[in-house]
C-alpha atoms as a PDB file:
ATOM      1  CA  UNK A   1     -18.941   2.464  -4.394  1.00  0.00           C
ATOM      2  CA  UNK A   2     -15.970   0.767  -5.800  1.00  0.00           C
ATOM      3  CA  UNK A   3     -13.328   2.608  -7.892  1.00  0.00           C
ATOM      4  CA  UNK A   4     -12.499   0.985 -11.648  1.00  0.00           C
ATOM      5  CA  UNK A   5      -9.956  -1.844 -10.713  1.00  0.00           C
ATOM      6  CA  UNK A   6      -8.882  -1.051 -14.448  1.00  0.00           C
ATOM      7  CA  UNK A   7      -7.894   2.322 -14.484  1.00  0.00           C
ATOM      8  CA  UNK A   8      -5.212   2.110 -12.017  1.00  0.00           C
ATOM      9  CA  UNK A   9      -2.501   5.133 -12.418  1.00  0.00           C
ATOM     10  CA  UNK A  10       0.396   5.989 -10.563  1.00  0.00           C
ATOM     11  CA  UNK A  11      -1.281   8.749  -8.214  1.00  0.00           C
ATOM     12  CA  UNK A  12      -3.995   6.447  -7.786  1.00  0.00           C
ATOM     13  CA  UNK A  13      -1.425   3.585  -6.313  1.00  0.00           C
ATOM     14  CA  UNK A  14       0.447   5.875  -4.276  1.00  0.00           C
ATOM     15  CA  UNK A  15      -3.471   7.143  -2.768  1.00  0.00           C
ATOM     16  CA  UNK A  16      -4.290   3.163  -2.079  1.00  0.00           C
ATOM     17  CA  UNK A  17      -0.982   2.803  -0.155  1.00  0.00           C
ATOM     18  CA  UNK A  18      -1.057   6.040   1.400  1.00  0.00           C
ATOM     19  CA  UNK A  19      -4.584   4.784   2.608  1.00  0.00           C
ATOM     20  CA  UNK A  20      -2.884   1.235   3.588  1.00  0.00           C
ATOM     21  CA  UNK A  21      -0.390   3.033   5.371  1.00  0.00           C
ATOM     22  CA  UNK A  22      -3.503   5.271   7.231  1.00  0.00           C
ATOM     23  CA  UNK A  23      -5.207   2.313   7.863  1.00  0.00           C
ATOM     24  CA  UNK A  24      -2.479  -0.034   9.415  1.00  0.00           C
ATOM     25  CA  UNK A  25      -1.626   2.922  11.572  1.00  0.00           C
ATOM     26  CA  UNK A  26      -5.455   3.100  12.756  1.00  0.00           C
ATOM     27  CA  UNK A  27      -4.449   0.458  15.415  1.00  0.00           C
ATOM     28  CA  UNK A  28      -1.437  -0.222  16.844  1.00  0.00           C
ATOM     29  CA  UNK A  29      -1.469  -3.865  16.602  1.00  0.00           C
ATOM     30  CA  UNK A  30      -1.552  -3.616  12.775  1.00  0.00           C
ATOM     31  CA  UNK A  31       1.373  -1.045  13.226  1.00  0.00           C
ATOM     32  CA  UNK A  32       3.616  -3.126  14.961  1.00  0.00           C
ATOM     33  CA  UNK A  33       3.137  -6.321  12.908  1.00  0.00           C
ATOM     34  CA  UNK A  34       4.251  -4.046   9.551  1.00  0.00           C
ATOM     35  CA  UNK A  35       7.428  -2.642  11.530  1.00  0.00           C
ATOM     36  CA  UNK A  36       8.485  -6.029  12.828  1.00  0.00           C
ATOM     37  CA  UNK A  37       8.054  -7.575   8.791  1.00  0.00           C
ATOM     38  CA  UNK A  38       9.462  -4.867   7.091  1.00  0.00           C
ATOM     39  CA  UNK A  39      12.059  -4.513   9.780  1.00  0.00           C
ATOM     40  CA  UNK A  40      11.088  -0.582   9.610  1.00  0.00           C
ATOM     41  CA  UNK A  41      11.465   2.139  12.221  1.00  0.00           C
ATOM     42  CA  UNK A  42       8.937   5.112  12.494  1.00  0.00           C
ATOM     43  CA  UNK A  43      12.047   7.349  11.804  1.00  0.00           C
ATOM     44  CA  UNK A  44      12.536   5.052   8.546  1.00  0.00           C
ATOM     45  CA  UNK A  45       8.857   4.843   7.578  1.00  0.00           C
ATOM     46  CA  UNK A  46       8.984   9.291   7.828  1.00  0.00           C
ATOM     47  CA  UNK A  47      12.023   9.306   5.727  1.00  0.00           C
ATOM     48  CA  UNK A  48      10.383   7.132   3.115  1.00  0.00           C
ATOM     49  CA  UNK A  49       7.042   7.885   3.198  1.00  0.00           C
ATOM     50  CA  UNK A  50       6.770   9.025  -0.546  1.00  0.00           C
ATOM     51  CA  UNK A  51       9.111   6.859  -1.766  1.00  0.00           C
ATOM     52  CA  UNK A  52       7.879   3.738  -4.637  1.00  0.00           C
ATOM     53  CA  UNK A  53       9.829   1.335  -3.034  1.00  0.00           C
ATOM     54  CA  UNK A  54       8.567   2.242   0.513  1.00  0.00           C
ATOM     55  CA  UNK A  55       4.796   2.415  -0.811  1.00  0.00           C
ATOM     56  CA  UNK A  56       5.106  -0.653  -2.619  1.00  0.00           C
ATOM     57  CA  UNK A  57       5.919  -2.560   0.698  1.00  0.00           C
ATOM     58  CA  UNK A  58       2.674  -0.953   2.605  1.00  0.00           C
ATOM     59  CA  UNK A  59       1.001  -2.680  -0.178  1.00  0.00           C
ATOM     60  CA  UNK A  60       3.268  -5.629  -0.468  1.00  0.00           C
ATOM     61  CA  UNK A  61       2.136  -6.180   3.446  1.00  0.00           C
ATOM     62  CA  UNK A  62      -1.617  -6.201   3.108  1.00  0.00           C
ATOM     63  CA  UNK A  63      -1.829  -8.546  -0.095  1.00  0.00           C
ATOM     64  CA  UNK A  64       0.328 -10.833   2.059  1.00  0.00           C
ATOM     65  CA  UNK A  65      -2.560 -11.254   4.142  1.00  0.00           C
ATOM     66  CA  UNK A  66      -5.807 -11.695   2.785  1.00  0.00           C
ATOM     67  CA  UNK A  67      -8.097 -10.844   5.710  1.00  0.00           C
ATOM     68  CA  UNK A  68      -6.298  -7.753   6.441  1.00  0.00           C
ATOM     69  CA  UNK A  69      -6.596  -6.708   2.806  1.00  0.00           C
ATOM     70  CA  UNK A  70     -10.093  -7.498   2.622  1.00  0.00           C
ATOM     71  CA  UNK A  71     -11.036  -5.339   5.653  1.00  0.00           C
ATOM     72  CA  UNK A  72      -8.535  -2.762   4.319  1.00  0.00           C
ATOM     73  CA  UNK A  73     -10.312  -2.910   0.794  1.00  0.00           C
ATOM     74  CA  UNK A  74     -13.641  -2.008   2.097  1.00  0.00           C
ATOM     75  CA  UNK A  75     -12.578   0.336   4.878  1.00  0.00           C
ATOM     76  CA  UNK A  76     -11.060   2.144   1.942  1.00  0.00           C
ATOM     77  CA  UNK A  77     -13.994   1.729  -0.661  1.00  0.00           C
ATOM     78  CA  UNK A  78     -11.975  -0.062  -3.236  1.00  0.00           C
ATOM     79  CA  UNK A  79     -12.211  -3.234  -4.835  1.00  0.00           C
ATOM     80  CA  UNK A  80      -9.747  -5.622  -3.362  1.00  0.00           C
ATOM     81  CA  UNK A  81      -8.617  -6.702  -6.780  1.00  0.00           C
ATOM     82  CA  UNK A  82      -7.552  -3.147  -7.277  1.00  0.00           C
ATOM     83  CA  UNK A  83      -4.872  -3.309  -4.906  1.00  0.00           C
ATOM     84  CA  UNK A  84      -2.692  -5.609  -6.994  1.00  0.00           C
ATOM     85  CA  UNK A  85      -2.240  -3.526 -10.270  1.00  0.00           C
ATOM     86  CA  UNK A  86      -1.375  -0.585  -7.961  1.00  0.00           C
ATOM     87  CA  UNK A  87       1.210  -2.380  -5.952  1.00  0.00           C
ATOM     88  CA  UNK A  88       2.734  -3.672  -9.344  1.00  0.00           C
ATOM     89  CA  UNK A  89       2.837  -0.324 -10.657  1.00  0.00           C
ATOM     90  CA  UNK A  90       4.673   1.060  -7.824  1.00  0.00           C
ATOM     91  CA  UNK A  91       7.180  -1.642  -8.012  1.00  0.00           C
ATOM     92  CA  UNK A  92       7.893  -0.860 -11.312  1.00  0.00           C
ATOM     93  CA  UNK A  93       8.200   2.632 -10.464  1.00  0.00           C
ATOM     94  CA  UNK A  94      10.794   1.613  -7.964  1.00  0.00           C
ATOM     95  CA  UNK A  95      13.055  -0.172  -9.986  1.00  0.00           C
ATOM     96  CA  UNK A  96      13.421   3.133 -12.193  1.00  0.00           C
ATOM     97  CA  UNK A  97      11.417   2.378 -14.723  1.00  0.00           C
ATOM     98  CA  UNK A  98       9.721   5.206 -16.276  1.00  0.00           C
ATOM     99  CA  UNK A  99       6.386   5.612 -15.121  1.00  0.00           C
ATOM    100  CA  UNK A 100       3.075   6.363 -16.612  1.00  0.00           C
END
């Protein structure tokens, strides 16, 4: 079942990336290609982990790709469309804005 694309809160963005991050860590290949785009270090990605900015690039990675988000999406249950609104609202929240 798909969760409402329309309803997307912070917690509920920073539980999509934190399953993008689980899911591109399922297989190493997927791994390696986010640490050679981001330029990240598993030390760096540890430090980070909870961090807007750092969340906001896990998602930032998958919509760059369309197949991988797509596979993510319904690995994870969720529309694909909802990944969007959360990785805008986690930008936001990066830049200091308040947040809802």
């Amino acid at each position: 079942m798909f969760r409402n694309r329309l309803t997307v809160t912070r917690e509920a963005a920073e539980g999509i990336a934190a399953q993008g991050l689980a899911f591109l860590a399922e297989e190493p290949g997927r791994l390696s290609r986010f640490l050679a785009v981001t330029g990240l270090t598993p030390d760096q990605i540890r430090a980070q982990v909870e961090a807007p900015e750092f969340l906001a690039a896990v998602l930032e990675h998958l919509v760059s790709d369309e197949s991988l988000l797509l596979v993510f999406a319904a690995n994870a249950s969720i529309s694909p469309e909802t990944v969007a609104p959360a990785l805008a609202l986690l930008q936001h929240a990066g830049s200091g804005a308040a947040s809802p």
